[in-house]
Each structure stands twice: as C-alpha cells, then as structure tokens.
N, C-alpha and C. Protein backbone atom coordinates (compact mmCIF):
# COMPACT_ATOMS: atom_id res chain seq x y z
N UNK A 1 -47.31 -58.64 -41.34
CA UNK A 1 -45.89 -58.38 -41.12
C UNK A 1 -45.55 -58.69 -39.67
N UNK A 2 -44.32 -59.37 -39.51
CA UNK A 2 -44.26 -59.68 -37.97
C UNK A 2 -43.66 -57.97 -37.50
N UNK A 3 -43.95 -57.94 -36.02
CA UNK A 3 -43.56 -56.60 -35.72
C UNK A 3 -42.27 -56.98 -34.74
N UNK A 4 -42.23 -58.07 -34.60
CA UNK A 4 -40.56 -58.34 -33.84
C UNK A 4 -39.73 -58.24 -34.46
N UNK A 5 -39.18 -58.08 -35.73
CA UNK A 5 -38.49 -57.77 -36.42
C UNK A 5 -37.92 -56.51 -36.58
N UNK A 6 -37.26 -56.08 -36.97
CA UNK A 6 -36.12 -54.90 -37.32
C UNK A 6 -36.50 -54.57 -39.27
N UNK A 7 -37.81 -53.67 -39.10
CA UNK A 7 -37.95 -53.24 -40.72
C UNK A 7 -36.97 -53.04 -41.69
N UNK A 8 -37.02 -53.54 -42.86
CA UNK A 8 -35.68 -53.31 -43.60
C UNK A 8 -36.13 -52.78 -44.95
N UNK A 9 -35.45 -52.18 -45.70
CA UNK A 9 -35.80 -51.75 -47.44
C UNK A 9 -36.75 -50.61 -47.25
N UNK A 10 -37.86 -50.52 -47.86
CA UNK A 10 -38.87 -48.98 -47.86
C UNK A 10 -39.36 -49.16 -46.59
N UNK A 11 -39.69 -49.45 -45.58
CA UNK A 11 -40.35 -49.23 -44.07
C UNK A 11 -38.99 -49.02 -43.64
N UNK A 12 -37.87 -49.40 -43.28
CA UNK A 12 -37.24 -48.58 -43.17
C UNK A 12 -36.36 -46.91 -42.98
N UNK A 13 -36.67 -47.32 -44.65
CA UNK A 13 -36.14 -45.77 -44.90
C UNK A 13 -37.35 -44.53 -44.81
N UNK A 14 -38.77 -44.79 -44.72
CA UNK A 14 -39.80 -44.21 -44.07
C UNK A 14 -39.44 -43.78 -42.59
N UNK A 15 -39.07 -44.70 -42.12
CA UNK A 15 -39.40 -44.82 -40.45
C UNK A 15 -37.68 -44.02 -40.05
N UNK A 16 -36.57 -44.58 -41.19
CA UNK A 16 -35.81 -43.31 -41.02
C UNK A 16 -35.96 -41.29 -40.87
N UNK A 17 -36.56 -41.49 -42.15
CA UNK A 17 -36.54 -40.10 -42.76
C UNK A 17 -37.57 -40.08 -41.46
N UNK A 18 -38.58 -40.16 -41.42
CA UNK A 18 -39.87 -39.49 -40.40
C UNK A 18 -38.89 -39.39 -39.07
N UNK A 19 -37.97 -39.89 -38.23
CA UNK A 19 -37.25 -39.68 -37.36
C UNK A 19 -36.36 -39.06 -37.44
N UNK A 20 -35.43 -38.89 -38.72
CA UNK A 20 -34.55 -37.09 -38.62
C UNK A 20 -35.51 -35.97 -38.77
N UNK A 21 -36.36 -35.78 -39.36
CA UNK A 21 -37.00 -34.57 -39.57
C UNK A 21 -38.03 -34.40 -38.01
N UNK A 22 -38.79 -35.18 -37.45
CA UNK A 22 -39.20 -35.39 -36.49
C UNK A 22 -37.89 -34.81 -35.41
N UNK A 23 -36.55 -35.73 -35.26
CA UNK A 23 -35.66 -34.85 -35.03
C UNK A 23 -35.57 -33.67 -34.66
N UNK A 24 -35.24 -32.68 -35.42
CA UNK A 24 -34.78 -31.59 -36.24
C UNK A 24 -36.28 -30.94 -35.59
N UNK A 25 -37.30 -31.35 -35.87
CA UNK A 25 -38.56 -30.43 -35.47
C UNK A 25 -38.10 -30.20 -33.57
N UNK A 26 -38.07 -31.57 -32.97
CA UNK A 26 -38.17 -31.55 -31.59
C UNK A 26 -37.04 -30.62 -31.45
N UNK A 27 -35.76 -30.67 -32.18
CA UNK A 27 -34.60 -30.05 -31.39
C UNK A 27 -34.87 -28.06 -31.42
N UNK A 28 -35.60 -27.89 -32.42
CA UNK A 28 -35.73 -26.35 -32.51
C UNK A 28 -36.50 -25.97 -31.07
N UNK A 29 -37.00 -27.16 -30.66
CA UNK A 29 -37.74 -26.00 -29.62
C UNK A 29 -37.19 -26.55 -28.21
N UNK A 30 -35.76 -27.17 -28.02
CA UNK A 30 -35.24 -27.84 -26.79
C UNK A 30 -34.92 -26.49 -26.12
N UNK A 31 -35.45 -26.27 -24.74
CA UNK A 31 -34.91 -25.19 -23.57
C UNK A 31 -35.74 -24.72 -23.88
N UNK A 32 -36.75 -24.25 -24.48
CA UNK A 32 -38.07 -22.95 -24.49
C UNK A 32 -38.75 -22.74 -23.06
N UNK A 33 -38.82 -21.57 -22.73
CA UNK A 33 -39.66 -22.01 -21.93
C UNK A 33 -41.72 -22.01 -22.57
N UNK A 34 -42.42 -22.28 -21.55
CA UNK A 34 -43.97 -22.16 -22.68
C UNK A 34 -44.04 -20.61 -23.20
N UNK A 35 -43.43 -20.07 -22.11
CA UNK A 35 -43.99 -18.22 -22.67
C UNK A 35 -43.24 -18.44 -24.51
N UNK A 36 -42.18 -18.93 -24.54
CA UNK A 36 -41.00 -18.51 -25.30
C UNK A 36 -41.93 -19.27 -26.74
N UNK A 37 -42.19 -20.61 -26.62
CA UNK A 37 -42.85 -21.34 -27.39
C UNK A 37 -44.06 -20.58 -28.01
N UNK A 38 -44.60 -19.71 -27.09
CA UNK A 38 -46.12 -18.93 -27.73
C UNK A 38 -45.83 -17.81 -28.51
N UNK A 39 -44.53 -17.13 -28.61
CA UNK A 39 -43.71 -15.90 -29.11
C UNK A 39 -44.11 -16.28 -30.77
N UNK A 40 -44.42 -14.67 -31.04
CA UNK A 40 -44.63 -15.10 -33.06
C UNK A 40 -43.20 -13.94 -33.25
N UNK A 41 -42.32 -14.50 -32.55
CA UNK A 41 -41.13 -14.02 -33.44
C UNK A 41 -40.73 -13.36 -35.01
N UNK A 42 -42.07 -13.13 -35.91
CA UNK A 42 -41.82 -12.77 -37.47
C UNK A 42 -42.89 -12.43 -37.49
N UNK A 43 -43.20 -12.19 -38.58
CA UNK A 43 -44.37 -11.47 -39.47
C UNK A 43 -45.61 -12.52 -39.38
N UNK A 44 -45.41 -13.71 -39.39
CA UNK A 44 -46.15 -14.81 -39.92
C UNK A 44 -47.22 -15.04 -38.23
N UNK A 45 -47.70 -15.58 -38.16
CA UNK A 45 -49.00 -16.56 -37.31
C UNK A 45 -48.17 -17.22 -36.60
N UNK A 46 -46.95 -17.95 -36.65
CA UNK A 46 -46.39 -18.98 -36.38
C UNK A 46 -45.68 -18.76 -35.20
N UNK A 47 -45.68 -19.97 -34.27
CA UNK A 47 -45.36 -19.91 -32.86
C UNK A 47 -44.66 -21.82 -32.94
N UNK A 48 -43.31 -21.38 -32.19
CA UNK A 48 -42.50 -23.19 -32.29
C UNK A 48 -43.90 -23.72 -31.83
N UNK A 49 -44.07 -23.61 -30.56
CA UNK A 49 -45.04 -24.62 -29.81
C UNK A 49 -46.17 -24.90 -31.04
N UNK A 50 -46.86 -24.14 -31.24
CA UNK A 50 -48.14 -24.18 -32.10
C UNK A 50 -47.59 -25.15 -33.35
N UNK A 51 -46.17 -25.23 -34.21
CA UNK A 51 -45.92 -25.48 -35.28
C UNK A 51 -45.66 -27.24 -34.78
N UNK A 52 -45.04 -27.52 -33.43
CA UNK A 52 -45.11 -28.86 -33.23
C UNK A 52 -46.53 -29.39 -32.92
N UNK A 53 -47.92 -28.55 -32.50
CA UNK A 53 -48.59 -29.25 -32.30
C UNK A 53 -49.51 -29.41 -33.77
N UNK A 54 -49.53 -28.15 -34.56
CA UNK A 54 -50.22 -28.91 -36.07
C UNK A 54 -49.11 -29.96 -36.62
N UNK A 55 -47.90 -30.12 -36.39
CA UNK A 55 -47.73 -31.10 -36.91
C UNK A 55 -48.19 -32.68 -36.78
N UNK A 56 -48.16 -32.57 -35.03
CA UNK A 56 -48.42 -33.58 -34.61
C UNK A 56 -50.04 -33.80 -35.16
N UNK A 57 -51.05 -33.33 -35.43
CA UNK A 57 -52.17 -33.06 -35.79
C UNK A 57 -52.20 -33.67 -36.92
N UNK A 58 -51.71 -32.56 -37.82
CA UNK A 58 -51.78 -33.31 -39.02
C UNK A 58 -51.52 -34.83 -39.69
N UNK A 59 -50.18 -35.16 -38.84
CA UNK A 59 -49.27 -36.43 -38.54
C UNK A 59 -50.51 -37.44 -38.29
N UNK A 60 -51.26 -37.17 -36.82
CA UNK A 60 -52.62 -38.22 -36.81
C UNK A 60 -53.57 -38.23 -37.80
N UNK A 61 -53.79 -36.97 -38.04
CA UNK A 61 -54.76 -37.14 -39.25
C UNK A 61 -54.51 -38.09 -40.15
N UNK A 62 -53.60 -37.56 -40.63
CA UNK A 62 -53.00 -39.01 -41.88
C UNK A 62 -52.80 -39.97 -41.64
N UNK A 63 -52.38 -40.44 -40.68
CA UNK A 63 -52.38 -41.64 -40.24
C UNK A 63 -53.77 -42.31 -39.89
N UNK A 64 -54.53 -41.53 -39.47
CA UNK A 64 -55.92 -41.99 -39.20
C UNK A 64 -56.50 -42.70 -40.54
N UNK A 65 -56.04 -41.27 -41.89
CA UNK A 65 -56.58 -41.28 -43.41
C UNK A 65 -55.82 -43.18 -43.53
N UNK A 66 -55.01 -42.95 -43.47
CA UNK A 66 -54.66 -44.68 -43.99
C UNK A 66 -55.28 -45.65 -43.36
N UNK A 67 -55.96 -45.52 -41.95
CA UNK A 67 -56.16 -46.81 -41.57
C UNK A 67 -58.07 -47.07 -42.08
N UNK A 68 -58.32 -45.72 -42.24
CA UNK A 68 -59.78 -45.66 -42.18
C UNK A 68 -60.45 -44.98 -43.07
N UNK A 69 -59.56 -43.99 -43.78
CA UNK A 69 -60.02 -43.60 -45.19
C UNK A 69 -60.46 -42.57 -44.44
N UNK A 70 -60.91 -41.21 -45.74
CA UNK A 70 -61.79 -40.15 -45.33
C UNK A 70 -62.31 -39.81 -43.96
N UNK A 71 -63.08 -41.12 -43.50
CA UNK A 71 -63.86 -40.51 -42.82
C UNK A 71 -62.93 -40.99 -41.16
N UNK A 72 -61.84 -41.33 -41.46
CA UNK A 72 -60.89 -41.19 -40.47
C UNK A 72 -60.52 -39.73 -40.14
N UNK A 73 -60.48 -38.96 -40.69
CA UNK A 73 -60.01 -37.46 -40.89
C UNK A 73 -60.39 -36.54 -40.76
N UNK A 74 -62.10 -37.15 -40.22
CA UNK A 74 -63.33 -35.76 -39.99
C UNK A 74 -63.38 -35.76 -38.88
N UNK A 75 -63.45 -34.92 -38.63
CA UNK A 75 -63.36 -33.86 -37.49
C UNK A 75 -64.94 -34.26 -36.51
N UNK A 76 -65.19 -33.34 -35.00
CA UNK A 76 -66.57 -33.42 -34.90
C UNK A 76 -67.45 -32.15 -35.89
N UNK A 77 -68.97 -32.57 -36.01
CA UNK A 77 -69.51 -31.56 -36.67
C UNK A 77 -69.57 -30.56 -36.06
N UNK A 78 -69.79 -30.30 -34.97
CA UNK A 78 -69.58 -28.92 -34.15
C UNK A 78 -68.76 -28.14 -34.16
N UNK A 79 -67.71 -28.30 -34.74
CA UNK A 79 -66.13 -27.55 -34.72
C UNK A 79 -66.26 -26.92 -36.51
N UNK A 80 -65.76 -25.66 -36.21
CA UNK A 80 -65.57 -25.24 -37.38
C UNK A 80 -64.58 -25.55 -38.08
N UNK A 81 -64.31 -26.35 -38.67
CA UNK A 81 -62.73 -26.48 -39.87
C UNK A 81 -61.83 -25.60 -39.73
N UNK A 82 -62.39 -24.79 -40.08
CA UNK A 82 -61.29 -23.06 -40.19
C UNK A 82 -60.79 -22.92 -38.94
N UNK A 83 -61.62 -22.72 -37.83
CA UNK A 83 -61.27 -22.03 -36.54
C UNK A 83 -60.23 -22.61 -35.85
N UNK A 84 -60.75 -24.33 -36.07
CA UNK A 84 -59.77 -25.38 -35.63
C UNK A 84 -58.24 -25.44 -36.23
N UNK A 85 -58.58 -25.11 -37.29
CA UNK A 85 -57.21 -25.26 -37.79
C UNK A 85 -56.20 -23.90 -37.45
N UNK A 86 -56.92 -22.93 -37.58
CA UNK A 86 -56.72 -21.91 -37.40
C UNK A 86 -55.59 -21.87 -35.20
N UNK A 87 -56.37 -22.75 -34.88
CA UNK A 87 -56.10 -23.13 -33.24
C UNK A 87 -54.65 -23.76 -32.80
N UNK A 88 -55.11 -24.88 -34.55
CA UNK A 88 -53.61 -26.20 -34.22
C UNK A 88 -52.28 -25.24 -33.90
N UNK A 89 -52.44 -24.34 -34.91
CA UNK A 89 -51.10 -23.40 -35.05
C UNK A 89 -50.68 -22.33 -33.80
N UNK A 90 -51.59 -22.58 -32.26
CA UNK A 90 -50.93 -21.85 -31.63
C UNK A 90 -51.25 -22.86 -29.87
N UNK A 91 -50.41 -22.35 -29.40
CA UNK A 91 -50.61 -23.13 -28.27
C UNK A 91 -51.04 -22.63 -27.04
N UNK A 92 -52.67 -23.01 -26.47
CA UNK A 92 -53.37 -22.29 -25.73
C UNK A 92 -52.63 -21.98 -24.33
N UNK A 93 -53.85 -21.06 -23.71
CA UNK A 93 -53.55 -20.48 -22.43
C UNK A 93 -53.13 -22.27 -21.44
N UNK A 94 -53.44 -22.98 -21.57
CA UNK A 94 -53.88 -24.15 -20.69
C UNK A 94 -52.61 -25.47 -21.52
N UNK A 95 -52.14 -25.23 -22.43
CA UNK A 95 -51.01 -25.96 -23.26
C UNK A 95 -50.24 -25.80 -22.48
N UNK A 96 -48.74 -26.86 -22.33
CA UNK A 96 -47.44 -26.63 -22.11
C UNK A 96 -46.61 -26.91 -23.10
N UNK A 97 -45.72 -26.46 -23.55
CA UNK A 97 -44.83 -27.37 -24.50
C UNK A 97 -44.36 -28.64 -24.25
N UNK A 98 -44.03 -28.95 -22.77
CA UNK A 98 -43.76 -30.74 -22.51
C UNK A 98 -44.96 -31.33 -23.12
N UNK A 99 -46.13 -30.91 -23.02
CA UNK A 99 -47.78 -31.31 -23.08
C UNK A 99 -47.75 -31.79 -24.62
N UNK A 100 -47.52 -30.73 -25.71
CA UNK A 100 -47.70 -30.36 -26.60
C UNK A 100 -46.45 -32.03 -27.29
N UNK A 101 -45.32 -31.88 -26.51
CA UNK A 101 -44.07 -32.37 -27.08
C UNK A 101 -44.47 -34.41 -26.75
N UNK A 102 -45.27 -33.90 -25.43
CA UNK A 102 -45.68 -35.62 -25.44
C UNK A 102 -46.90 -36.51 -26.21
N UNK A 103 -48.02 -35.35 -27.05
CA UNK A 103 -48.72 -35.71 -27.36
C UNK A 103 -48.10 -35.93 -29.12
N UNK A 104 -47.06 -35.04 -29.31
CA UNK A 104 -46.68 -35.24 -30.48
C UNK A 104 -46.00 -37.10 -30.37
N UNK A 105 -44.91 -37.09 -29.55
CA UNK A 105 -44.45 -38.51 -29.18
C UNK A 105 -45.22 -39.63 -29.71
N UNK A 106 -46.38 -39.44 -28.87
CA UNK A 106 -47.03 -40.70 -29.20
C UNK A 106 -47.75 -40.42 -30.31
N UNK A 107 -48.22 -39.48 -30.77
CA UNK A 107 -48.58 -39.81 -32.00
C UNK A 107 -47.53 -40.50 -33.17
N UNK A 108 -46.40 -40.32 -32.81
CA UNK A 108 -45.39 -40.44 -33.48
C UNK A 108 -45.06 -42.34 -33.40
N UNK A 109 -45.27 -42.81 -32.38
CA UNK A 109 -45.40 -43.62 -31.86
C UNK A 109 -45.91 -44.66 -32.60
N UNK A 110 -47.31 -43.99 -33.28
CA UNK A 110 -48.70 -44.80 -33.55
C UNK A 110 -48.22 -44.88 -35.15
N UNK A 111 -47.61 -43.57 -35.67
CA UNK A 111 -47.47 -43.69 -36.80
C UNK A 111 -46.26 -44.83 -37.08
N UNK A 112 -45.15 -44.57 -36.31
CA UNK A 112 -44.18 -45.80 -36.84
C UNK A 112 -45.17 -47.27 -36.79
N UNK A 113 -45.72 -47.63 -35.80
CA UNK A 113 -46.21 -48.65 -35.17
C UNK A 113 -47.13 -49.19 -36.70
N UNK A 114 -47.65 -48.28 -37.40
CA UNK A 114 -48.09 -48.32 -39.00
C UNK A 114 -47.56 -48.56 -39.59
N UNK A 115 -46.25 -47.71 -39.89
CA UNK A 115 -45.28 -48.19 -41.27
C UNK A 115 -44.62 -49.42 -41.08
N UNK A 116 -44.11 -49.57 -39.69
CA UNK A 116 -43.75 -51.13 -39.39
C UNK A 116 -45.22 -52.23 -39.80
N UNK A 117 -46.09 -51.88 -39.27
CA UNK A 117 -47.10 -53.39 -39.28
C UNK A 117 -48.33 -53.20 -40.56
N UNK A 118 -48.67 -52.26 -41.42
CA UNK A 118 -49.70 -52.22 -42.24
C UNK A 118 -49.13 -53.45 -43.34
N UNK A 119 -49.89 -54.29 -43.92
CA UNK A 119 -49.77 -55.30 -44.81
C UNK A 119 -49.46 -54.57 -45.88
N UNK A 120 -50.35 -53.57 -46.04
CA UNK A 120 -49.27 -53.00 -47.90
C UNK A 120 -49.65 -51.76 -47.97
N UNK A 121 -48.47 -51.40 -48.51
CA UNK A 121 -48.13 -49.57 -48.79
C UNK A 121 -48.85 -49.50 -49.55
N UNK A 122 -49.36 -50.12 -50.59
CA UNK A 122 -49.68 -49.21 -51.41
C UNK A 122 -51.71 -49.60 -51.31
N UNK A 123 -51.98 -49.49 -50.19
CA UNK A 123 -53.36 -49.62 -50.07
C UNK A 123 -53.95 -48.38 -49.84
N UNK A 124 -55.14 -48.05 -51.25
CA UNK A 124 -55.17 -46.75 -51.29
C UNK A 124 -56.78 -46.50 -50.78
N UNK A 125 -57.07 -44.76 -50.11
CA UNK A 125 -58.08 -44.43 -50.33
C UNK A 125 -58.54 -43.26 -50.72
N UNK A 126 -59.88 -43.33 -51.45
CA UNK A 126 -59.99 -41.62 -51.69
C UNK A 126 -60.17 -40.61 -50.88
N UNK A 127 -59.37 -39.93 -51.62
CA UNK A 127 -59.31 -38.72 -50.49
C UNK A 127 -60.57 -38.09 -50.16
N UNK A 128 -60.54 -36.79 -48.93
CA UNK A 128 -62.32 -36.04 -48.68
C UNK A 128 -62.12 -35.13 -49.29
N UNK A 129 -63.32 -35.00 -50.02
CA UNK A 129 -63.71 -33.84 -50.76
C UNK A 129 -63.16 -32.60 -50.03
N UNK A 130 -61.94 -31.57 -50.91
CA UNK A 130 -61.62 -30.99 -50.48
C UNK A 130 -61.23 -29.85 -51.91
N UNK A 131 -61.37 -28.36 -51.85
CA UNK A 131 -60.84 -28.11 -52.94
C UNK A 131 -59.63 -28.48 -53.59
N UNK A 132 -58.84 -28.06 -52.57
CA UNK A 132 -57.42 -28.19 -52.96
C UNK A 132 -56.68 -30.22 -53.01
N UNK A 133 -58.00 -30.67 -53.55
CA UNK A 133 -57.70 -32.29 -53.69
C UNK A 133 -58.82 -32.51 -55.14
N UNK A 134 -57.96 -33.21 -56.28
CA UNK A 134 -58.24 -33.38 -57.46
C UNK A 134 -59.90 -34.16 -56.95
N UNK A 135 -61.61 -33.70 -57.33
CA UNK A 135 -62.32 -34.64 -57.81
C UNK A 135 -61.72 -36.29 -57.69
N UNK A 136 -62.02 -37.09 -56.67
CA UNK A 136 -61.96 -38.66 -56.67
C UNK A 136 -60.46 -39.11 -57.24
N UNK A 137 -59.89 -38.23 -56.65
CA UNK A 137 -58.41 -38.63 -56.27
C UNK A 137 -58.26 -39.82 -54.97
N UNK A 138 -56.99 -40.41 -54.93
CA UNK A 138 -57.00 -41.37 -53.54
C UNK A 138 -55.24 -41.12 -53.80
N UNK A 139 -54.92 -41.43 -52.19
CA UNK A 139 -53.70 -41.46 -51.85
C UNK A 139 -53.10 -43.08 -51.39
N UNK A 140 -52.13 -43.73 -51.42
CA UNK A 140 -51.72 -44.40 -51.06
C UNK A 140 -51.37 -44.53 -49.54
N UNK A 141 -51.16 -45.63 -48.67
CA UNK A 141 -50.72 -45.53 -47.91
C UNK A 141 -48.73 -45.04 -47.89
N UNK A 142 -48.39 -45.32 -48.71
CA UNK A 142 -47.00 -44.99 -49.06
C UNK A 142 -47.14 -43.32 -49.72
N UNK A 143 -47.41 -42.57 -50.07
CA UNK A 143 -47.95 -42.00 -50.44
C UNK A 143 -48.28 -40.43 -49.33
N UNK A 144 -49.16 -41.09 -48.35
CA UNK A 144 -49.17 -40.49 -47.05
C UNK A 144 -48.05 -40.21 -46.22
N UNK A 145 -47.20 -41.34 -45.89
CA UNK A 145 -45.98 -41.27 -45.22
C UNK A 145 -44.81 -40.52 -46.05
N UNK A 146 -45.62 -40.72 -47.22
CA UNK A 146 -43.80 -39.78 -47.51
C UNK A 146 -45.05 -38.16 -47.55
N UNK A 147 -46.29 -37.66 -47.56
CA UNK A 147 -46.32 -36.46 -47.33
C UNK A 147 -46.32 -36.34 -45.82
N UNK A 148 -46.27 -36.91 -44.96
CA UNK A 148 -45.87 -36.75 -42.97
C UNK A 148 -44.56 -36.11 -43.12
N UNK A 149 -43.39 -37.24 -44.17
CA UNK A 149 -42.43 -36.67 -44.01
C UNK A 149 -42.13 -34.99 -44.10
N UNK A 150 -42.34 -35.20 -45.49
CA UNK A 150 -42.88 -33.78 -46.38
C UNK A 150 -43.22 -32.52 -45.47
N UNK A 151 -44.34 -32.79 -44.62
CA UNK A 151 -44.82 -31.58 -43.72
C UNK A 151 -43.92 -31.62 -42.48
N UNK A 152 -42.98 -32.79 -42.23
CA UNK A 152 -42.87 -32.57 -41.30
C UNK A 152 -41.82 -31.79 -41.30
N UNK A 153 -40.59 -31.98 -42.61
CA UNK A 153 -39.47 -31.23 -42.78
C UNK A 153 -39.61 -29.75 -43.53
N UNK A 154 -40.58 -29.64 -43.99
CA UNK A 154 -41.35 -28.17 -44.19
C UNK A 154 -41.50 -27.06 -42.70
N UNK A 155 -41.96 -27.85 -42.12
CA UNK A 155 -42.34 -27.23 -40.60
C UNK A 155 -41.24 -27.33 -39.64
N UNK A 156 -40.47 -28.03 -39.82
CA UNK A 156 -38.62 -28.07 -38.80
C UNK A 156 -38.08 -26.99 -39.85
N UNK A 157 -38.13 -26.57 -40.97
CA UNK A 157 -37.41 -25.48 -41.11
C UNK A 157 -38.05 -24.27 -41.05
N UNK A 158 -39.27 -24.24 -40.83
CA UNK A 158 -40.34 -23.20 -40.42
C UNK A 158 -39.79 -23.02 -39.16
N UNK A 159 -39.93 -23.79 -37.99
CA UNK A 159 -39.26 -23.79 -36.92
C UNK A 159 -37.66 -23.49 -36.36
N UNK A 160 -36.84 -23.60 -37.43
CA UNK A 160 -35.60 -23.41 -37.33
C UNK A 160 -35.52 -21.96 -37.23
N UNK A 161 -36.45 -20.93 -38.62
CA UNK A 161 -36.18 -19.72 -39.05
C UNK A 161 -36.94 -19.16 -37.70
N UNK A 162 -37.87 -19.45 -36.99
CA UNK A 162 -38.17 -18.78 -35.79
C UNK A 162 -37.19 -19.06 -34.43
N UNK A 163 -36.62 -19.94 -34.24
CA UNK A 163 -35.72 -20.38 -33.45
C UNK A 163 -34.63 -19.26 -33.47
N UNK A 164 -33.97 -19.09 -34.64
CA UNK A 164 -32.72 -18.65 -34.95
C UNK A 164 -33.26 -16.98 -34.53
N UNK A 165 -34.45 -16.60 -35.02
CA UNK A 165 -35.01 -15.19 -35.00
C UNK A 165 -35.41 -15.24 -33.13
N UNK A 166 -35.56 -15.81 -32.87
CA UNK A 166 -36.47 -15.81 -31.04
C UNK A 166 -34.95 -15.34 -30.55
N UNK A 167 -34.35 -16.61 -30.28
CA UNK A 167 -32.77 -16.06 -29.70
C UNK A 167 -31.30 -16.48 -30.28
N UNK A 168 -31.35 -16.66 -31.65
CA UNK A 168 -29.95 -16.94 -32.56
C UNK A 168 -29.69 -18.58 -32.18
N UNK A 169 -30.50 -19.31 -31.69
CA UNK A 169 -30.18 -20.65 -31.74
C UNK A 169 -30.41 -21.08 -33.07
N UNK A 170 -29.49 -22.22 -33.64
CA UNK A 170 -30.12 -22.82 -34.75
C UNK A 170 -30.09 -24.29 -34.22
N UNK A 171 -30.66 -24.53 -35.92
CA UNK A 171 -30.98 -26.00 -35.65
C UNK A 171 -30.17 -26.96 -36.84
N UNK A 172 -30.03 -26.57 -37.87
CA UNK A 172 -29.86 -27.23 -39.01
C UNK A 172 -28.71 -26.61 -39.56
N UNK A 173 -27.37 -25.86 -38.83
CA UNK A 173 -26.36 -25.77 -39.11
C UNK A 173 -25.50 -24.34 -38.78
C-alpha cells in the first residue's frame, strides 16, 4: 500500500473510529494534575492515569499480535502476568501523566502507521493460549483493530465515569 496517500473506505473508517475514542480517552484526563490522575475516585481499582496507560498497553500488544502473531504478545519470562497486569492499571510512584500520555501517542502512532500500510486486513493469526480464548482460535488483522477500538471506547467511558466523580468534569456530554 503506498503510505503517501490519504486512506480511504475500511482503513479509513478504522483510523477514524480509533481517533474519536482515542479522543474522548485523552480528553477525560486534560488538566489533571499526576496526584489527581492516581485518585481511585469509586469503588473499583481504577485510576484515569492507570486506565490510559493499560490502554496504551494493550493497544501495543495487539498491534504487536498482528505483525508477529502470539509470540508478539509475550511478555518477559520473569514478570508475572498477573502482577503486570495488575500494574498497567495504575500509575507508579516514578510515572507522570504527560509520560504516560506520550507513550500512549506513539503507540498510537505505530498503530495507525499499520492500518494505513499492512497489505491485508484480513491476515490472520492464532491466538496464545489463553483461557478466556476458544482452543486454536486466530484473529484477523481487521479483527484486532476493531477490538483496539472496542477497548478503547470501553475505557473512555470508564474514564469519563471517574472524571465526572473526581471533580464533575465530563467528557461525553
């Protein structure tokens, strides 16, 4: 695919949708300061800062999963799965939210830079053995991008309901 071009039809409307909801995620947490970003405002685990950086996380992951399959997506062996994940969702002593907000960027970056230039959506691989993934299932590359979208507008309204609860700002209306 040439990448000087201006994507049109389904890369497009991918590279749309992933930029309002992407959107909508960045705007819930505009003016925070970091203290404000680390606040679990509700009942839940969930902190803005922490919720933009598993996204951004997850966002590479998948994107990794399309270019390289499975074993794009593993982790080092030293790291516990759980703990790590358990981590994405909050944002350390040593995090900033600009930090957090620029590493999301470019990941964001890498992913358009995909949906614009991969030769074909629908190039699939199997997924990693995971419970909650059917036995020798595979995902598409099209497939992936619309679940980025998916998590990503899941998690901007995750983010909205803590926003609105931190200090009555909203985001989505």
């Amino acid at each position: 695919m040439d990448t000087t071009t201006t994507p049109t039809g389904e890369r497009a409307d991918l590279l749309e949708a992933l930029a309002v909801h992407r959107h909508f995620l960045r705007f819930a947490v505009r003016g925070l300061t970091d203290e404000q970003a680390r606040l679990r405002p509700t009942a839940s685990e969930l902190t803005l800062g922490g919720l933009v950086k598993h996204v951004a996380r997850t966002e590479a992951s998948w994107a990794a999963f399309v270019v390289a399959g499975a074993a794009g997506m593993a982790g080092p062996d030293d790291v516990d799965p759980l703990a790590a994940r358990v981590e994405e969702f909050r944002m350390g002593p040593g995090e900033t939210l600009d930090g957090v907000l620029a590493d999301y960027a470019e990941v964001a970056c890498r992913t358009d830079d995909l949906v614009r230039t991969l030769p074909d959506l629908g190039a699939s691989h199997p997924l990693p053995e995971a419970p909650w993934f059917e036995p020798g299932a595979t995902r598409s590359a099209r497939r992936v991008f619309l679940h980025i979208i998916a998590e990503t507008a899941q998690h901007a309204g995750h983010a909205d309901i803590l926003r609105e609860t931190l200090d009555g700002q909203r985001t989505m209306g």
